[in-house]
C-alpha atoms as a PDB file:
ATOM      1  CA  UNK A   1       0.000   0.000   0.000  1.00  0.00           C
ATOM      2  CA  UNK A   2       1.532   3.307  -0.841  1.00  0.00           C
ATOM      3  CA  UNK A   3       2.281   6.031   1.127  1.00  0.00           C
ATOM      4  CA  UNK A   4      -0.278   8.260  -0.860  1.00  0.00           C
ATOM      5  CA  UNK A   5      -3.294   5.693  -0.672  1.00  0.00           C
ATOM      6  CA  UNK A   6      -2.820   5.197   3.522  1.00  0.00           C
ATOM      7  CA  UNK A   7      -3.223   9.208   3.778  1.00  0.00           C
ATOM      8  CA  UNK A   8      -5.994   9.437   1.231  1.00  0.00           C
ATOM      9  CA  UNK A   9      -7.827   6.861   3.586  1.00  0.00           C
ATOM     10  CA  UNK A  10      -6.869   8.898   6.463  1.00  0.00           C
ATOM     11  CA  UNK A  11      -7.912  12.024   5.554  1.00  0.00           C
ATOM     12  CA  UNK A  12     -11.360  10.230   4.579  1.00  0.00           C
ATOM     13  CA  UNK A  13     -11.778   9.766   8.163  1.00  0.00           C
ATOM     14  CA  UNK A  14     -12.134  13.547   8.782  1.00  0.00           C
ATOM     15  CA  UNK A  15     -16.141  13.243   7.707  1.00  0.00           C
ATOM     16  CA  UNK A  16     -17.145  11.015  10.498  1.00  0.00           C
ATOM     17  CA  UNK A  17     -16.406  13.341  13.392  1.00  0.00           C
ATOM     18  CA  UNK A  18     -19.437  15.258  13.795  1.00  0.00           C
ATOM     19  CA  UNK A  19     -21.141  11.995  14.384  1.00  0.00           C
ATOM     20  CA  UNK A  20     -23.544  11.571  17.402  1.00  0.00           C
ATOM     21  CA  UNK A  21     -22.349   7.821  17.897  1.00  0.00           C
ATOM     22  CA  UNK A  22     -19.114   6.665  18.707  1.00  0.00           C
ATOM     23  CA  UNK A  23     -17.341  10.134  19.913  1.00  0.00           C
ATOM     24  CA  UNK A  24     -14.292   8.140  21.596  1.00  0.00           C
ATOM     25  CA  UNK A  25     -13.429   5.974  18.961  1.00  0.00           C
ATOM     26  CA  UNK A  26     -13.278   8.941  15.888  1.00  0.00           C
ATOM     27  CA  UNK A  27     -11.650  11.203  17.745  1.00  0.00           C
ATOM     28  CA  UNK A  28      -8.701   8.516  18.934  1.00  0.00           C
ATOM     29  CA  UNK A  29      -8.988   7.599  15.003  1.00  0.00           C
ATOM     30  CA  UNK A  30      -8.844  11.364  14.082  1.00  0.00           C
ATOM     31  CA  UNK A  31      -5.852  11.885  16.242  1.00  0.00           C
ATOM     32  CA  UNK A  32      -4.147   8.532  15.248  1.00  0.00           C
ATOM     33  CA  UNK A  33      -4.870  10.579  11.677  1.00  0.00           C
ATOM     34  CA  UNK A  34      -3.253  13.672  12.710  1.00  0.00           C
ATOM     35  CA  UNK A  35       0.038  11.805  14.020  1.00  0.00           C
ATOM     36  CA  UNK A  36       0.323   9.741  10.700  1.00  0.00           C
ATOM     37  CA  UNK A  37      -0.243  12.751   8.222  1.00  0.00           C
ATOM     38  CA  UNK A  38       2.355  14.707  10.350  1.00  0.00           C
ATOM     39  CA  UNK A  39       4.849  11.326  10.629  1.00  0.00           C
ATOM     40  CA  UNK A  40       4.378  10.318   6.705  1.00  0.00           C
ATOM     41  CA  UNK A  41       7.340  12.617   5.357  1.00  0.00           C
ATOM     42  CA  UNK A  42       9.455  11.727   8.139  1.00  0.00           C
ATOM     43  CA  UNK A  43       8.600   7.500   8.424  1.00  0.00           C
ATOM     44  CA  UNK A  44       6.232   6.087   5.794  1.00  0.00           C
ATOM     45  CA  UNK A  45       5.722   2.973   7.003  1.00  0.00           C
ATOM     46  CA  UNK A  46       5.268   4.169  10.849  1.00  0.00           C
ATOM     47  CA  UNK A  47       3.041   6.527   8.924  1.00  0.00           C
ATOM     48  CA  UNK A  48       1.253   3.856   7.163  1.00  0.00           C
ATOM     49  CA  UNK A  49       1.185   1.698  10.700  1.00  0.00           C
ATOM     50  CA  UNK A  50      -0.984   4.728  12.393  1.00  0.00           C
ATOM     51  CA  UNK A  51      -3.038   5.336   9.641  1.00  0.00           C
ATOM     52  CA  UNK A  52      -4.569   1.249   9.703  1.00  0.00           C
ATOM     53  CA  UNK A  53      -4.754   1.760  13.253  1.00  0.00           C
ATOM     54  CA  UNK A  54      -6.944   5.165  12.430  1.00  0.00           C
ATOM     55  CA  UNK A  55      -8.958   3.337  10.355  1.00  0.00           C
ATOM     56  CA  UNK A  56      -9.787   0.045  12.687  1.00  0.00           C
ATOM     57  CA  UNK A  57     -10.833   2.332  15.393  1.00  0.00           C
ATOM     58  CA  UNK A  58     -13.743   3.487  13.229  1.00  0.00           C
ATOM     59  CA  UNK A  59     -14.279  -0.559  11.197  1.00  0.00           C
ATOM     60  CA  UNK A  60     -17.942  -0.358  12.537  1.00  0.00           C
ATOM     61  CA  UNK A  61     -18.828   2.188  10.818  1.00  0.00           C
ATOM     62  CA  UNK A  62     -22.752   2.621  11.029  1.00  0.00           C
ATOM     63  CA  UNK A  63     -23.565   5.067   8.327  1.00  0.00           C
ATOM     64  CA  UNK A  64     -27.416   5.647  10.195  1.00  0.00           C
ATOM     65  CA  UNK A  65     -25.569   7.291  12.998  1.00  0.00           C
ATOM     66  CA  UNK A  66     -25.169  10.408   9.944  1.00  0.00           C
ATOM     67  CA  UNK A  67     -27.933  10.912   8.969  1.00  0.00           C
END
């Protein structure tokens, strides 16, 4: 996966936090986020680490809780 794709996905996150549901999980994903978009230039693959573990925090996504 390249370095480009894991911080497209991560910025795709952004959306989600002004959900009702879930408030603890998307904004430890939102920070996880934050930390990878900042660490990508520096460490790609710690980079690339953060952003899965962004995007697990928010795997049950429940697109109801948006509407």
């Amino acid at each position: 996966m390249s370095t480009t794709l894991a911080l497209a996905l991560v910025v795709s996150l952004s959306p989600q936090a002004s959900a009702p549901g879930g408030r603890g999980r998307i904004a430890e994903a939102e920070q996880l986020a934050a930390e990878a978009m900042q660490l990508a230039p520096r460490d790609p693959a710690a980079a690339l680490v953060k952003a899965r573990r962004a995007l697990a925090a928010t795997a049950e996504f429940n697109p109801t809780d948006y509407v």
